[in-house]
C-alpha atoms as a PDB file:
ATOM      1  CA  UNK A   1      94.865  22.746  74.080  1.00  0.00           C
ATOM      2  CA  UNK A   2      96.879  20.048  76.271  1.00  0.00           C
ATOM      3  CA  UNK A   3      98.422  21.111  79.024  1.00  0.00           C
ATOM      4  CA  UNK A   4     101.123  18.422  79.236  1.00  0.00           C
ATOM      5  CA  UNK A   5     102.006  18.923  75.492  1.00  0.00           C
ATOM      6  CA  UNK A   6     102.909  22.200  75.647  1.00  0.00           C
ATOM      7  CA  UNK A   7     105.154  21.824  78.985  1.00  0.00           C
ATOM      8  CA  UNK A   8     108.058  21.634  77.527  1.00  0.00           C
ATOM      9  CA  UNK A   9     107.799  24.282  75.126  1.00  0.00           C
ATOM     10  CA  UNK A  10     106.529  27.286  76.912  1.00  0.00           C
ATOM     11  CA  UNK A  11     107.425  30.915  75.285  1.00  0.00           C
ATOM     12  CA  UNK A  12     108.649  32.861  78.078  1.00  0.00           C
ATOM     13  CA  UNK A  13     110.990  30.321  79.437  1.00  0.00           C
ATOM     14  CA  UNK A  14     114.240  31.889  77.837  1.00  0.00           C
ATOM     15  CA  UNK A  15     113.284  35.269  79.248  1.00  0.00           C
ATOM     16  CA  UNK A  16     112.505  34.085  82.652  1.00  0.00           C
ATOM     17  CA  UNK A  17     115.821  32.256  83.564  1.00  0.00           C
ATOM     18  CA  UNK A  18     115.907  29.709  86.798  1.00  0.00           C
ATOM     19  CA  UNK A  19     113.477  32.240  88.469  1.00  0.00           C
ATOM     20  CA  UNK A  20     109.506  31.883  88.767  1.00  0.00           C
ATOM     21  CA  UNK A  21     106.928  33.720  86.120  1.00  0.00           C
ATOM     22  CA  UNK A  22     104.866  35.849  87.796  1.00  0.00           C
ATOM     23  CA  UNK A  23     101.243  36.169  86.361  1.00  0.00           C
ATOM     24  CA  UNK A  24      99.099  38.933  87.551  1.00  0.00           C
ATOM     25  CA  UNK A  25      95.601  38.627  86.794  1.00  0.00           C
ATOM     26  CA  UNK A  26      93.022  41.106  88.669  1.00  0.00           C
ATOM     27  CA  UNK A  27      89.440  38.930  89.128  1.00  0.00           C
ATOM     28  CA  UNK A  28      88.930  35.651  90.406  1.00  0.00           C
ATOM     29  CA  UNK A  29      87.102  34.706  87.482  1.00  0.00           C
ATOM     30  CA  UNK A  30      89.982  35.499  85.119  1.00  0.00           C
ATOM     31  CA  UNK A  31      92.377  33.720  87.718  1.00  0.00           C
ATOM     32  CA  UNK A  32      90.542  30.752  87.719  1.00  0.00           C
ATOM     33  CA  UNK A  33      91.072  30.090  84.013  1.00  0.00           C
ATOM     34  CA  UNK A  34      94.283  31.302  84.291  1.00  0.00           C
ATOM     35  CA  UNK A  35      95.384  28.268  86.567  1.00  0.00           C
ATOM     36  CA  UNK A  36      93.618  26.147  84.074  1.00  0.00           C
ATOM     37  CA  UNK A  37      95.971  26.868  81.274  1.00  0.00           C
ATOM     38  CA  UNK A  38      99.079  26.876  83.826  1.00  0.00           C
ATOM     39  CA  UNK A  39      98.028  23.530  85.564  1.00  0.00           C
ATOM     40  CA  UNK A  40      95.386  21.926  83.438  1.00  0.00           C
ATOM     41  CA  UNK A  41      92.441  21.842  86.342  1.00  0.00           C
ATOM     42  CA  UNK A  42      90.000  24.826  86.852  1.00  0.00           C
ATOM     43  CA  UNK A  43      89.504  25.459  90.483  1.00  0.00           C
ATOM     44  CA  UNK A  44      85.750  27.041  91.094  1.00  0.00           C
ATOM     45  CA  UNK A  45      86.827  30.417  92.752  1.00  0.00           C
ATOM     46  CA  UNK A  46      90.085  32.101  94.060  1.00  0.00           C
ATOM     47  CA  UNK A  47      90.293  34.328  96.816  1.00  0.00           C
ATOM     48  CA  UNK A  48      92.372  37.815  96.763  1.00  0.00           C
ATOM     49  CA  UNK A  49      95.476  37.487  98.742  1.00  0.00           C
ATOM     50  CA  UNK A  50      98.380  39.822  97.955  1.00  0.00           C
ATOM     51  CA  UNK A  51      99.918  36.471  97.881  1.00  0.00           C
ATOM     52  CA  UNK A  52     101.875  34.617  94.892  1.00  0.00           C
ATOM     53  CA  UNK A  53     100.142  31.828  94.742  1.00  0.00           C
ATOM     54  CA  UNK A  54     102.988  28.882  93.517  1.00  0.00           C
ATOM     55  CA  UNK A  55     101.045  26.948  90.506  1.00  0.00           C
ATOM     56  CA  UNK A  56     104.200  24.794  89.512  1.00  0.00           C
ATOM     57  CA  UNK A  57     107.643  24.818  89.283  1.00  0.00           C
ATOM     58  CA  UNK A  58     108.062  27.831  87.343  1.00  0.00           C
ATOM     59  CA  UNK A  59     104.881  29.927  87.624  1.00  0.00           C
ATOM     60  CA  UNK A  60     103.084  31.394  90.278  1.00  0.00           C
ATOM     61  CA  UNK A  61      99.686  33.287  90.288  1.00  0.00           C
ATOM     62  CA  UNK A  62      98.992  36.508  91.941  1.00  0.00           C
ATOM     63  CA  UNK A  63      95.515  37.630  91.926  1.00  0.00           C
ATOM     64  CA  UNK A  64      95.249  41.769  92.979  1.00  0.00           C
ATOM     65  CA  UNK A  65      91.703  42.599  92.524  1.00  0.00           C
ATOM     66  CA  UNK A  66      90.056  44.947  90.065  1.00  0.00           C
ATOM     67  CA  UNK A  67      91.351  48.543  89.696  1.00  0.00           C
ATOM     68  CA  UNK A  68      95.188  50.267  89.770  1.00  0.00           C
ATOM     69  CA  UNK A  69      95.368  50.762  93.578  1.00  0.00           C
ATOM     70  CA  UNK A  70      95.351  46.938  93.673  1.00  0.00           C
ATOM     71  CA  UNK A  71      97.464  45.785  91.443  1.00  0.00           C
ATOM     72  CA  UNK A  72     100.345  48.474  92.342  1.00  0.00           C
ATOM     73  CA  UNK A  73      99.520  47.328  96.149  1.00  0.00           C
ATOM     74  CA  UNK A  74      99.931  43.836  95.057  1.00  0.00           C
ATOM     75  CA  UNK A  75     102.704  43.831  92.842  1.00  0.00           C
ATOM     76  CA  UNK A  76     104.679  45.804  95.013  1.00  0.00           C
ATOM     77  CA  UNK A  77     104.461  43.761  97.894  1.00  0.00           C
ATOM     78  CA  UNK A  78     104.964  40.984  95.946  1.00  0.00           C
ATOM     79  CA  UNK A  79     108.022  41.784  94.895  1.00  0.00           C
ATOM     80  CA  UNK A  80     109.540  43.411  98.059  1.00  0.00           C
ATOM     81  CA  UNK A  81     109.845  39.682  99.151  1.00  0.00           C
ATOM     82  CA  UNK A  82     110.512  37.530  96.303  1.00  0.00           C
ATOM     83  CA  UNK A  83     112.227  37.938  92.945  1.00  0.00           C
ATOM     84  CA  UNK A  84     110.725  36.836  89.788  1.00  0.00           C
ATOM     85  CA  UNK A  85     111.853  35.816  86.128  1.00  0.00           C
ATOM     86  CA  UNK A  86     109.113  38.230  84.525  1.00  0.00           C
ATOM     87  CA  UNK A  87     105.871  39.677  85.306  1.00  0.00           C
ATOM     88  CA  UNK A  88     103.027  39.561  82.893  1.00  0.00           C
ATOM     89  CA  UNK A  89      99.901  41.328  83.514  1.00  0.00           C
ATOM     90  CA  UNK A  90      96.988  39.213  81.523  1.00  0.00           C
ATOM     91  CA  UNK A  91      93.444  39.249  81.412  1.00  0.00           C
ATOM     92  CA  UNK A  92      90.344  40.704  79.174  1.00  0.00           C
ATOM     93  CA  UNK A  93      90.116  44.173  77.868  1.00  0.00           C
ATOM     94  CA  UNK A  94      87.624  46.027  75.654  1.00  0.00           C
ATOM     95  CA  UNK A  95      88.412  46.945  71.863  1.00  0.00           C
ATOM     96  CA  UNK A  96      88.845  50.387  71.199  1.00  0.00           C
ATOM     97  CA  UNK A  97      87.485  52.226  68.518  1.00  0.00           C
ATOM     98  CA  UNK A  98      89.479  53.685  65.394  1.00  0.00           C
ATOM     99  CA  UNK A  99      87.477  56.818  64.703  1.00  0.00           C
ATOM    100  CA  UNK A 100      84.869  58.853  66.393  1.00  0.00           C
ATOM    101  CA  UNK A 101      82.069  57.558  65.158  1.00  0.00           C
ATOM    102  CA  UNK A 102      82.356  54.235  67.167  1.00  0.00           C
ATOM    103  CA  UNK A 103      81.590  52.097  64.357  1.00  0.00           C
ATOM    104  CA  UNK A 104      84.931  50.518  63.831  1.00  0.00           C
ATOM    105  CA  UNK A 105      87.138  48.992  66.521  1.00  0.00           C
ATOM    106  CA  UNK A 106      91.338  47.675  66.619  1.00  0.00           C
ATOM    107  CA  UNK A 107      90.700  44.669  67.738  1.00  0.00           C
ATOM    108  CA  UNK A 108      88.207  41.398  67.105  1.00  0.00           C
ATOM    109  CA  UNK A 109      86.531  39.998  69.839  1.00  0.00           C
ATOM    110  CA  UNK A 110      88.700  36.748  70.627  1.00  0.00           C
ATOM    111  CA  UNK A 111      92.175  38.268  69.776  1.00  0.00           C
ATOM    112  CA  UNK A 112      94.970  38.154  72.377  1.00  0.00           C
ATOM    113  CA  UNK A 113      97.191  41.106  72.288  1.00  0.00           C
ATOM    114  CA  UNK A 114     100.400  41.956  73.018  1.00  0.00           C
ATOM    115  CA  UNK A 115     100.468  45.412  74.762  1.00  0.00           C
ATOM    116  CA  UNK A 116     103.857  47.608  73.275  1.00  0.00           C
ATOM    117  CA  UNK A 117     102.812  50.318  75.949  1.00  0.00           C
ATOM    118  CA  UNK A 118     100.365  50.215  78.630  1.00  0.00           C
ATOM    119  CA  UNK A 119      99.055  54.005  79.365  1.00  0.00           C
ATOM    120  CA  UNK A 120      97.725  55.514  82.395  1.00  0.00           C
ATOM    121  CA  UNK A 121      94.392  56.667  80.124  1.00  0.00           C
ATOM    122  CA  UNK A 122      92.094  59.079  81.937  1.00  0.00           C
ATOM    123  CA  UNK A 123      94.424  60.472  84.865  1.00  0.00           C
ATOM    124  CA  UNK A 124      95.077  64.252  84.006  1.00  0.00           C
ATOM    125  CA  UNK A 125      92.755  67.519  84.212  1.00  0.00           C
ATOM    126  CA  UNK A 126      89.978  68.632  82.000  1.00  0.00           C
ATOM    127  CA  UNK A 127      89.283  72.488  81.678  1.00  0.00           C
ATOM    128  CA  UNK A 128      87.971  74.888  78.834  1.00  0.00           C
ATOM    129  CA  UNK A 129      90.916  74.146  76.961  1.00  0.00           C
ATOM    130  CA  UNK A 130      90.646  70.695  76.596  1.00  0.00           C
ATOM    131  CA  UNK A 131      92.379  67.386  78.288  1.00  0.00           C
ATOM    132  CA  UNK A 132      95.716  67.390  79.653  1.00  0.00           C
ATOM    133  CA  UNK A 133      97.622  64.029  81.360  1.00  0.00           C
ATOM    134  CA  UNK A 134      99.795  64.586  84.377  1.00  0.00           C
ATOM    135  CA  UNK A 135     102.443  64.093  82.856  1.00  0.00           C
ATOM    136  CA  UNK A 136     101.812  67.330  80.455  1.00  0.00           C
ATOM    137  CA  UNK A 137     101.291  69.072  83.962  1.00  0.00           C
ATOM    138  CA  UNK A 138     104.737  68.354  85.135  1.00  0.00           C
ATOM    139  CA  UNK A 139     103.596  65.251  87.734  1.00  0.00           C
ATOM    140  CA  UNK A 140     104.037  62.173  85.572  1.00  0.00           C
ATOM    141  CA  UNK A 141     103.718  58.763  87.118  1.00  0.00           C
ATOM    142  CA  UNK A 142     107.252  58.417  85.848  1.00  0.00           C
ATOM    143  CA  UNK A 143     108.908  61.455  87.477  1.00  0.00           C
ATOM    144  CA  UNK A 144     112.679  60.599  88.612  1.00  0.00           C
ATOM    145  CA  UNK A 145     112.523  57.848  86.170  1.00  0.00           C
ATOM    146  CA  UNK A 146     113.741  57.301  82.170  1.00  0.00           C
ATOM    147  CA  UNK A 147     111.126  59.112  80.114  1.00  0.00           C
ATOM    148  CA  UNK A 148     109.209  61.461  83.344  1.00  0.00           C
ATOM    149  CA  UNK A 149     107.113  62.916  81.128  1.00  0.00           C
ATOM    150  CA  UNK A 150     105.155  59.734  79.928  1.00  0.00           C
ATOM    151  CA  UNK A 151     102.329  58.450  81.026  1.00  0.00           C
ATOM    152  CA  UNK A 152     102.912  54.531  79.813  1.00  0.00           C
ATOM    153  CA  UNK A 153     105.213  51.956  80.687  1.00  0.00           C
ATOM    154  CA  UNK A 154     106.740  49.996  77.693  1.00  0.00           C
ATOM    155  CA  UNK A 155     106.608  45.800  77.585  1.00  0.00           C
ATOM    156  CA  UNK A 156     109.572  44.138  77.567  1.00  0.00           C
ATOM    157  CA  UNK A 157     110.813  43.754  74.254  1.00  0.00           C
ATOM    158  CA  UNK A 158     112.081  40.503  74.328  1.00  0.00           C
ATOM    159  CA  UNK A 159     108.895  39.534  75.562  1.00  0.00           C
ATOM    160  CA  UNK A 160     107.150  40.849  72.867  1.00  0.00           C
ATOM    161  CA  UNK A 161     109.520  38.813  70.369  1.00  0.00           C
ATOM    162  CA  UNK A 162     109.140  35.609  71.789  1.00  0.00           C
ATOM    163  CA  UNK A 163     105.468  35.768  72.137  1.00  0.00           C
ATOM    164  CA  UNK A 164     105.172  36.964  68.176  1.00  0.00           C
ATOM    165  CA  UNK A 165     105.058  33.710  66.372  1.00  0.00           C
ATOM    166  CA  UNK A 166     102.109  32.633  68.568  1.00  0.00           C
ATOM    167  CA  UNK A 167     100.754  35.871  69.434  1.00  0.00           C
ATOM    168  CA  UNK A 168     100.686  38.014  66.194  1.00  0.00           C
ATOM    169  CA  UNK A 169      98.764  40.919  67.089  1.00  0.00           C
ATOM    170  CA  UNK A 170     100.188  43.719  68.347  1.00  0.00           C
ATOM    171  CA  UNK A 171      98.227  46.940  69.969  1.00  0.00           C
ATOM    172  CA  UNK A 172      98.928  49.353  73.490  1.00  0.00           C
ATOM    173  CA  UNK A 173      95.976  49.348  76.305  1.00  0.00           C
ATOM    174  CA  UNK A 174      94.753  51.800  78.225  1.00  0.00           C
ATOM    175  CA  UNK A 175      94.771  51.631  81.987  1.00  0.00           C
ATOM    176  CA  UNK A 176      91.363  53.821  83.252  1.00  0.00           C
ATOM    177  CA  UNK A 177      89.621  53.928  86.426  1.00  0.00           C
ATOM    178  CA  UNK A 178      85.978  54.158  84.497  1.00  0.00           C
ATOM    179  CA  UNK A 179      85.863  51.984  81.613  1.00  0.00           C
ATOM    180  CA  UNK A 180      83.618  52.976  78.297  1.00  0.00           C
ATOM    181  CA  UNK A 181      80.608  52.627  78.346  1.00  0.00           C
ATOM    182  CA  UNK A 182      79.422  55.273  75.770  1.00  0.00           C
ATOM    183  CA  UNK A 183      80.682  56.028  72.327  1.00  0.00           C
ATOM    184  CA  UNK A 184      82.469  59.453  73.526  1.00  0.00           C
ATOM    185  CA  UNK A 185      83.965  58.156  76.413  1.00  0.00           C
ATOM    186  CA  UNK A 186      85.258  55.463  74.084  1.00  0.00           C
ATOM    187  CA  UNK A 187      86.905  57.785  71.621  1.00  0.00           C
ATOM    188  CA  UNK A 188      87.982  59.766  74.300  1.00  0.00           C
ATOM    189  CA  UNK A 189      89.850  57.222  76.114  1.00  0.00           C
ATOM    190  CA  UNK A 190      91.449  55.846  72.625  1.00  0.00           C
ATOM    191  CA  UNK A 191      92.371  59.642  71.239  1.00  0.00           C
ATOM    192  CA  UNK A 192      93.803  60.846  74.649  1.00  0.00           C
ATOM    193  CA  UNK A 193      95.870  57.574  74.779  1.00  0.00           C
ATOM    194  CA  UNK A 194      96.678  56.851  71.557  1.00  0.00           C
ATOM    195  CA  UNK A 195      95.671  52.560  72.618  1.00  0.00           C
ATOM    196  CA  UNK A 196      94.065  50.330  70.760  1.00  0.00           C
ATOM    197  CA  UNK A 197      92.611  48.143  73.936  1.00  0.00           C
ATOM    198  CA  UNK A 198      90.626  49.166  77.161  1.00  0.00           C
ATOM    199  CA  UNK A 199      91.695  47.413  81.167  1.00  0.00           C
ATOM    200  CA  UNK A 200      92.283  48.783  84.557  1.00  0.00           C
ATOM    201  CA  UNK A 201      95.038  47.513  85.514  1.00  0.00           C
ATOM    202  CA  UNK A 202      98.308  46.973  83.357  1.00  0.00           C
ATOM    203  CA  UNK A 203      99.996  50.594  83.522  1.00  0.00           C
ATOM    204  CA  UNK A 204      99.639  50.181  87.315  1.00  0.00           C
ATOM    205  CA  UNK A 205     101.735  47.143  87.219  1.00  0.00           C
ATOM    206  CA  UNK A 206     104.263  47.808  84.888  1.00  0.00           C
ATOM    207  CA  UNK A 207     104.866  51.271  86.924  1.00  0.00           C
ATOM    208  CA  UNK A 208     105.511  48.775  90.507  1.00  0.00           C
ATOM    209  CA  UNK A 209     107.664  46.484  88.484  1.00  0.00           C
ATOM    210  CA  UNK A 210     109.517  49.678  87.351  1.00  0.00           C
ATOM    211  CA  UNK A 211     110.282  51.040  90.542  1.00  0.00           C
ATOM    212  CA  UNK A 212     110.387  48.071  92.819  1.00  0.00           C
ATOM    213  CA  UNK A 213     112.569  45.850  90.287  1.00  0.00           C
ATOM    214  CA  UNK A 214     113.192  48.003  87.676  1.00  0.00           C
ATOM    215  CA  UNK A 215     115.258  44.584  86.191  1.00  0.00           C
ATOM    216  CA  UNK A 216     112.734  42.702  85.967  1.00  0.00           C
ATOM    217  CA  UNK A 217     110.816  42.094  82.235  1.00  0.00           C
ATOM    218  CA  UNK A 218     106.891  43.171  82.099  1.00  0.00           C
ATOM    219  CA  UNK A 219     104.894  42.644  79.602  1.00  0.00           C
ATOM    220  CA  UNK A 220     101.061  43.099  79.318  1.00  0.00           C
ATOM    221  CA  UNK A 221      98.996  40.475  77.384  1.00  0.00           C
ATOM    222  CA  UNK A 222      94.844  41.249  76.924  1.00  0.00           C
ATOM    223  CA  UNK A 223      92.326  38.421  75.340  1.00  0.00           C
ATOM    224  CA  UNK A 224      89.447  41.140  74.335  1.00  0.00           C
ATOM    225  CA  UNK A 225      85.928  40.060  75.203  1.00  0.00           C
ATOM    226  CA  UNK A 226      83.929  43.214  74.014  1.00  0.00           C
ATOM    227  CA  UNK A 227      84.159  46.547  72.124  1.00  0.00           C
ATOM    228  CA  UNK A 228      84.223  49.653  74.354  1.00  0.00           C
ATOM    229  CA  UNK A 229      81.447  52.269  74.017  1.00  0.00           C
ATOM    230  CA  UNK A 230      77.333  51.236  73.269  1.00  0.00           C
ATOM    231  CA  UNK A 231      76.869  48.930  71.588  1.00  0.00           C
ATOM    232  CA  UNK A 232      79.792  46.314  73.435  1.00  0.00           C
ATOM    233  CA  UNK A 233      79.140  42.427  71.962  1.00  0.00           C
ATOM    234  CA  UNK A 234      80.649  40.659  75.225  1.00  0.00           C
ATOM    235  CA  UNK A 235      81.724  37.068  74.587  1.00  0.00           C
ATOM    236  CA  UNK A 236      82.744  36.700  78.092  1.00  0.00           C
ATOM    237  CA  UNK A 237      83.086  32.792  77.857  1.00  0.00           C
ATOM    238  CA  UNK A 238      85.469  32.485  74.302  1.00  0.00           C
ATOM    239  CA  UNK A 239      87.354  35.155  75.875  1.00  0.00           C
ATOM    240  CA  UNK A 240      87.980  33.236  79.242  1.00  0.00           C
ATOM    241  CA  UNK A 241      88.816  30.461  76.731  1.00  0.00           C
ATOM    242  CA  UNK A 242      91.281  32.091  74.896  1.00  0.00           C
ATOM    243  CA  UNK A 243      92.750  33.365  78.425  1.00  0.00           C
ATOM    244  CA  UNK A 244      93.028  29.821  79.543  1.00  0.00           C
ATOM    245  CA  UNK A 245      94.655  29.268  76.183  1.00  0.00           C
ATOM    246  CA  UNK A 246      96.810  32.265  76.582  1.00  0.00           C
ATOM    247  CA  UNK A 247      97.968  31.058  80.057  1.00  0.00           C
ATOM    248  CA  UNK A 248      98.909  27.672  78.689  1.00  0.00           C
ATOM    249  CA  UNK A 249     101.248  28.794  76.208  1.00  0.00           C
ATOM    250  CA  UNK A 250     103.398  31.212  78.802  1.00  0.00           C
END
């Protein structure tokens, strides 16, 4: 994909105003690609800053590192000293399967997908009676805001529209701490959720952007590059291709 051709004709520019795009991306690898698509040169590593990271005129890069307590740390000091158009949390995620049996997943390997919800997956309390979130407990992630009793943040709808025509598929992704490496956890993670795609990070910053700039659009994008559970297929370099493709089109 050219970078310069599509410069003019980037999707989230109507949502984002006269401000900066903010694109949070958790590893340097994924970061790295992710400049590629914004700028059109791949630099060989990135370092993790807390810091937006200007990439042109109208985007800048903020690379968290792996895991929620990152990218909450990040985004929220992030945007305790700058205000931005949008925030879009991107990257790879895993596929999630449809049934229990593992042997049918949401989501091909290669698809980008626009994430409705992002869901904070595997934080809650197992007993004898079964799984409960914190939010069923009373101590949602969202207490004191809209909705206290849910355990997701929603993507910006308009965001969602205006990425449609390029981005078809639709889904929700789960936000865990552990990712799936076994057919059980797997289901687990996808019944308990209700998602369709595995990450660690996008709940986490939808919930800053909600209470630091609760005005500002989010919207989580994921490029899967394996299937959750056993038997996992990674194409770790078409999906770093499609992320640099993603990137480009923002």
């Amino acid at each position: 994909m050219s970078h310069s051709a599509d410069a003019a004709t980037r999707l989230l520019d109507p949502l984002r105003g006269h401000r900066r795009l903010l694109l949070v991306v958790a590893a340097s690898t994924e970061a790295c690609r992710v400049v590629e698509g914004v700028t059109g040169s791949r630099p060989e590593t990135l370092r993790v800053l807390w810091q937006p990271q200007e990439l042109d005129d109208r985007v800048s890069l903020l690379l968290t590192g792996v895991g929620k307590a990152n990218a909450a740390g990040a985004v929220g000091h992030a945007l305790s000293r700058e205000s931005f158009g949008a925030v879009v949390s991107l990257g790879i995620g895993g596929s999630l399967p449809t049934d229990e049996s593992g042997s049918s997943f949401h989501h091909e390997i290669g698809d980008i997908i626009r994430c409705e919800q992002s869901v904070f997956a595997d934080e809650g309390v197992i007993s004898d009676d079964g799984w409960q979130s914190m939010a069923d407990r009373g101590f949602g992630p969202r207490t004191n805001l809209s909705e206290p009793a849910s355990m997701g943040v929603g993507s910006d709808s308009r965001a969602l529209e205006l990425l449609a025509g390029r981005f078809p598929d639709l889904g929700s992704a789960a936000t865990v701490s552990t990712c799936s490496g076994t057919a059980e956890a797997a289901w687990n993670t996808a019944a308990r959720s209700g998602c369709t795609v595995e990450a660690m990070e996008g709940a986490a910053v939808g919930l800053a952007v909600l209470r630091s700039s609760p005005e500002t659009p989010f919207v989580e994008l994921r490029v899967i590059s394996n299937r959750t559970g056993t038997d996992q297929r990674w194409d770790l370099p078409y999906a770093l291709d499609r992320l640099t493709d993603l990137a480009s089109a923002l």
